[in-house]
Structures are given as C-alpha cells and as structure tokens.
Protein backbone atom coordinates (compact mmCIF):
# COMPACT_ATOMS: atom_id res chain seq x y z
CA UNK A 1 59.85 -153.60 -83.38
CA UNK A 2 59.07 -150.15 -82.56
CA UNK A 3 60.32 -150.51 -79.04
CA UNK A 4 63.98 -152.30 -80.27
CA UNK A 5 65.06 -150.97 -83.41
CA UNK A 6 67.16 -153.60 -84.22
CA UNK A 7 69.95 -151.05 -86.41
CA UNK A 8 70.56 -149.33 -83.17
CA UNK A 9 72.72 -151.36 -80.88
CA UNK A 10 74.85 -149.84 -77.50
CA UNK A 11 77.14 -151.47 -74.64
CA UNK A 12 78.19 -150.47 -71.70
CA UNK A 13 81.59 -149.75 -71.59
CA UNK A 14 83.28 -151.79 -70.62
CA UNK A 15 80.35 -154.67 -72.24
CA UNK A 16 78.80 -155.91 -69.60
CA UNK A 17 75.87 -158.72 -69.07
CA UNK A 18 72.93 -157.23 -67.82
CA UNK A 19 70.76 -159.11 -65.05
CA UNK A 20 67.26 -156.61 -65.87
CA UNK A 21 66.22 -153.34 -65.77
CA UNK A 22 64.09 -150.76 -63.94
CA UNK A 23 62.68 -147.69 -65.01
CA UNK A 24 62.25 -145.03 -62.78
CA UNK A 25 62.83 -141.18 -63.27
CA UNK A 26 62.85 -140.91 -66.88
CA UNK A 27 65.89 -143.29 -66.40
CA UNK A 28 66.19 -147.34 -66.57
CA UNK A 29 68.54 -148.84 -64.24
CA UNK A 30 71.08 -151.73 -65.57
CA UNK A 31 72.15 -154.34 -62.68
CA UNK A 32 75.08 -156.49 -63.61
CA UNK A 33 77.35 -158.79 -61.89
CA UNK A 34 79.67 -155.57 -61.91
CA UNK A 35 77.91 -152.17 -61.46
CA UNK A 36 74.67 -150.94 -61.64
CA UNK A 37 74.71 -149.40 -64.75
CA UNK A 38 71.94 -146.41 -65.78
CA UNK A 39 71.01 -145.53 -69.13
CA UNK A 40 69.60 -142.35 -70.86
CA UNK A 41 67.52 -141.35 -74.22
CA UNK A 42 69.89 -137.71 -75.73
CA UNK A 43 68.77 -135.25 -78.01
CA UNK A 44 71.06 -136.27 -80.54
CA UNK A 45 70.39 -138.69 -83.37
CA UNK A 46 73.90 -140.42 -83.81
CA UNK A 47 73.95 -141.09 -79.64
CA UNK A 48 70.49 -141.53 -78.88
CA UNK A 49 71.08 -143.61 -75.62
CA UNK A 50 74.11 -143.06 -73.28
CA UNK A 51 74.96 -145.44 -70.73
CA UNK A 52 77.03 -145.17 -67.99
CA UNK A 53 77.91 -146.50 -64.35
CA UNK A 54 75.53 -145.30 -61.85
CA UNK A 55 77.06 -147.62 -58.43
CA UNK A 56 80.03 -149.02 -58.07
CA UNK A 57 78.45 -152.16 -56.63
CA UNK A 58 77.25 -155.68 -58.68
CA UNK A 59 74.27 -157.57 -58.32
CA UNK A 60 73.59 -161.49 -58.60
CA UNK A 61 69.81 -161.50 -59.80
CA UNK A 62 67.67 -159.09 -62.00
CA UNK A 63 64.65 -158.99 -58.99
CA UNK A 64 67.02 -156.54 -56.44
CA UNK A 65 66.24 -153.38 -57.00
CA UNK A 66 63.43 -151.07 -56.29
CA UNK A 67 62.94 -147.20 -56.53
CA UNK A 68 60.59 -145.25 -54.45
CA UNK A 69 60.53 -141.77 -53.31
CA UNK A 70 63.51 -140.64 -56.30
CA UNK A 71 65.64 -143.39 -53.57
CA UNK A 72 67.39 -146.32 -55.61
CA UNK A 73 67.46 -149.38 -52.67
CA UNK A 74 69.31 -152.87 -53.62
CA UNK A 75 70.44 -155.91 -52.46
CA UNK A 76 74.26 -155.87 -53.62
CA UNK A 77 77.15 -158.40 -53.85
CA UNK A 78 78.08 -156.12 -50.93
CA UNK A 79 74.97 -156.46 -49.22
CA UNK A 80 71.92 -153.73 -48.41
CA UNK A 81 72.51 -149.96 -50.57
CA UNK A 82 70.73 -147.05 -51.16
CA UNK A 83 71.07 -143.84 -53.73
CA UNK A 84 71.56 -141.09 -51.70
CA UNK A 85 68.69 -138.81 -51.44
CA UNK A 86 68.68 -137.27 -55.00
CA UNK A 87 71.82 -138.87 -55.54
CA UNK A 88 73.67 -139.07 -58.86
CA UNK A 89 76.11 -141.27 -60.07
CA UNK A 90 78.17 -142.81 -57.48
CA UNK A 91 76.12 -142.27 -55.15
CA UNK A 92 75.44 -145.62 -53.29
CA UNK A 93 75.00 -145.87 -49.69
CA UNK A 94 76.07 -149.25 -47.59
CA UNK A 95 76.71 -148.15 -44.36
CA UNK A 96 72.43 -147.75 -44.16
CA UNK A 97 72.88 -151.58 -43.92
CA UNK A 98 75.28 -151.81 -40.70
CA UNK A 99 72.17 -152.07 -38.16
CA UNK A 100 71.73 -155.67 -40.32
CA UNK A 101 74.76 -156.64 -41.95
CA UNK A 102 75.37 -159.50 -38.66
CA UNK A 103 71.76 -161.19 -40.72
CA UNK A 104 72.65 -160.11 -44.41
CA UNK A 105 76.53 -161.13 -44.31
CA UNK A 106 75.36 -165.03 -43.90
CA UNK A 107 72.97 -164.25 -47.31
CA UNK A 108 73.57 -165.46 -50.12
CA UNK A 109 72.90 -162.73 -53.05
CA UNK A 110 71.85 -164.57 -55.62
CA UNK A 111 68.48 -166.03 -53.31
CA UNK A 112 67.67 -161.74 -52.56
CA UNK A 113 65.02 -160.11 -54.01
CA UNK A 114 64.29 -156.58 -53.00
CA UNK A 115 60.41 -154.77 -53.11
CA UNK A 116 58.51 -152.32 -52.23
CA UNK A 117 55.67 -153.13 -49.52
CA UNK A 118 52.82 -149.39 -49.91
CA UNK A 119 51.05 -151.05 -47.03
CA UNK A 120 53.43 -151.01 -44.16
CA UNK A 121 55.68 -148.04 -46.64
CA UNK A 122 59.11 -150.10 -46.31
CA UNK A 123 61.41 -151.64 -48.50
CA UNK A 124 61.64 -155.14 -47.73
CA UNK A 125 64.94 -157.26 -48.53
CA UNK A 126 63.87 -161.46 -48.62
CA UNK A 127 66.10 -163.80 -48.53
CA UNK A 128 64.55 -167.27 -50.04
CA UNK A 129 66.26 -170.26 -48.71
CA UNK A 130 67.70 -168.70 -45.55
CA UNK A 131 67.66 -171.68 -43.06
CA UNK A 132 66.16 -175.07 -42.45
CA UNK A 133 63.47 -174.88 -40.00
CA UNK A 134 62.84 -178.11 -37.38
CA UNK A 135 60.73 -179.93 -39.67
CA UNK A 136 63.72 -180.19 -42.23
CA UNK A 137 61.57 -177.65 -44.59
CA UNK A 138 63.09 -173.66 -45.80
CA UNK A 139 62.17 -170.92 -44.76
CA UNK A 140 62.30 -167.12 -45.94
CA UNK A 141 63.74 -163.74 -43.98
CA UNK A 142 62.09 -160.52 -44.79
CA UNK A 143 63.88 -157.55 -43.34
CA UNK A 144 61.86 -154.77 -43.34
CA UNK A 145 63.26 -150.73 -43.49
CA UNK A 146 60.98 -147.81 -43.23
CA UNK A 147 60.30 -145.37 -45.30
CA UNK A 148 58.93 -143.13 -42.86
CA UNK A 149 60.88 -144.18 -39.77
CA UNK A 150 64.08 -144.32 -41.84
CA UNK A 151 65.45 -147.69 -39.74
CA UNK A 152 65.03 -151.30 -39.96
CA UNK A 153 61.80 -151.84 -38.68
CA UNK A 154 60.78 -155.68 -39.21
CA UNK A 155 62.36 -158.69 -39.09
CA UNK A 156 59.88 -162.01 -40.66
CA UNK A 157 60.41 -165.08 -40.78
CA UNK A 158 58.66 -167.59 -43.13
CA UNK A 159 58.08 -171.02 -41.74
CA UNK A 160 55.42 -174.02 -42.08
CA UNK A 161 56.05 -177.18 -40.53
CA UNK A 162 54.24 -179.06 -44.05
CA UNK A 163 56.40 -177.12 -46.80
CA UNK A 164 59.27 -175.00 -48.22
CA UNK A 165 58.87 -171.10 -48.13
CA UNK A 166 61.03 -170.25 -50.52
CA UNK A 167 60.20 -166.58 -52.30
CA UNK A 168 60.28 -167.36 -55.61
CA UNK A 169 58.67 -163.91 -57.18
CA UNK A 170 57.68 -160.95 -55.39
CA UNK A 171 55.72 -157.36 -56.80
CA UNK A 172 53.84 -154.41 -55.77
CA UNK A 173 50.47 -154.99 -57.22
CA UNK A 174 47.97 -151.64 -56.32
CA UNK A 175 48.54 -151.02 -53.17
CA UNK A 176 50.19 -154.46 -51.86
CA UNK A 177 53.24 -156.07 -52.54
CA UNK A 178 52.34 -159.80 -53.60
CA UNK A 179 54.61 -162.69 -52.88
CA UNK A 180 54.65 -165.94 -55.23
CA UNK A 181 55.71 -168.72 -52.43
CA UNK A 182 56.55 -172.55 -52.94
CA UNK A 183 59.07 -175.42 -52.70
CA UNK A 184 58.59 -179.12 -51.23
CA UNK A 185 55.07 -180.16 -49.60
CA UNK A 186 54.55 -182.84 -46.46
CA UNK A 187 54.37 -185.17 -49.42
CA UNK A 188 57.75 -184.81 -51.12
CA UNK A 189 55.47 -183.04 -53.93
C-alpha cells in the first residue's frame, strides 16, 4: 500500500499497455508494444510522477531490456538498440545492431530476452526457439556484445540431442547471469 497509493493514478500519453519496468538511474523504464516509455518522481505534489517517451521503438515482452554502465540496451520490434552514451530522450541507437541484423532480422521479438552477463562483461541478446536442431528438438542463440570491446563478440548456440533449449527466464544473480532452460525431453515429457 505504501508503494501504490491507490488515489494516485497516471498514463502515458497517449495510454499505453505496459510490458514491465526497469529501474535504473533514479529512473524506471516503461517498454510497450509502442515506445519505451520512462517515468520520473517531481518535486511537486499535484504531478508527482511524469512520464514521457524515452525511444521511439516498441517492445514485444517485458524481459528485453537491461541497463549497465548509465547504457539502456534492448531487443526492439526493430531489432538490437542502445541509449546513446548518456543519452536522453530519443536517444536510441540501431545501427549498433548492423554487424547482426542478417541473424536478428529472422527473430522473432516476442521469444528475445536481453541480460547482462558480469562474467564475460557483455550484453547478451537470446533468442528461445530459434531453430530445430537434427534431432527435431529447439535450440537457443545467444549473441553476445562487449562491453569492453564495444562489438559483437559471441555467437552460442544451445543444442542437446535429448531436449528443447528453449530460454525461458534469464537474470544476473551476484556476479553471473543465470539462465532458467527447458522444453520437451527424449521422452515426450
């Protein structure tokens, strides 16, 4: 209750339906289906939150967007973006995404999560259900950009002859990004 008053109520204008949010900067970040929306706490007691489009780019899924180093990265409808460095409103980045877009045009959004991996310091893109391998079962892409490199530095495939690999849930836990993986077994389980 003291998190969600419930006599304060805001939209976006125009209302949108937000997919999730992420905090990050003192700010939390809105995707939607249209924009990725950002939203502020004000001084002032009749506005107290102010909400307003940050990129002009939609989303399919709440899991595709991750900040690190004051850098927004996200999986668009459009495919891979990025804040610019500091960047304000407007400020998305696709053309960071060329090197991969012959991969990420054949993606389907909605099956994109995005996360940050501390251990090899990139942001990795997976796609969950990107191809049938040769023992009929899916498998997962992780692309991989670094941080430190600033380029596309890995390209992983997940595949098991005995089961799906389908991405289902993915977080930075400490100091390793965790992936939740499942789908069919041998079995048909």
């Amino acid at each position: 209750i003291e998190a969600a008053p419930t006599d304060i109520a805001f939209s976006s204008s125009p209302p949108e339906t937000i997919l999730g949010v992420m905090s990050a900067d003192g700010r939390a970040y809105l995707p939607t289906a249209n924009n990725l929306l950002i939203t502020q706490g004000t001084p002032q007691s009749d506005v107290p939150v102010l909400i307003r489009p940050f990129w002009g780019v939609g989303f399919a899924g709440p899991d595709q967007i991750v900040a690190v180093n004051k850098r927004i990265y996200g999986f668009s409808v459009q495919g891979p973006a990025r804040s610019e460095r500091d960047g304000g409103p407007t400020s998305e980045d696709l053309d960071f995404g060329i090197p991969v877009s012959e991969i990420t045009d054949t993606w389907t959004p909605g099956h994109v999560k995005v996360a940050y991996d501390p251990v090899s310091n990139s942001v990795c893109f997976i796609h969950a259900r990107d191809s049938l391998n040769s023992s009929g079962f899916w498998t997962s892409r992780i692309l991989m950009y670094g941080l430190r490199q600033e380029e596309w530095i890995g390209n992983i495939v997940l595949s098991s002859t005995t089961q799906d690999m389908l991405v289902c849930g993915v977080a930075t836990v400490g100091p390793a990004m965790q992936m939740l993986i499942g789908g069919r077994l041998a079995n048909d389980s």
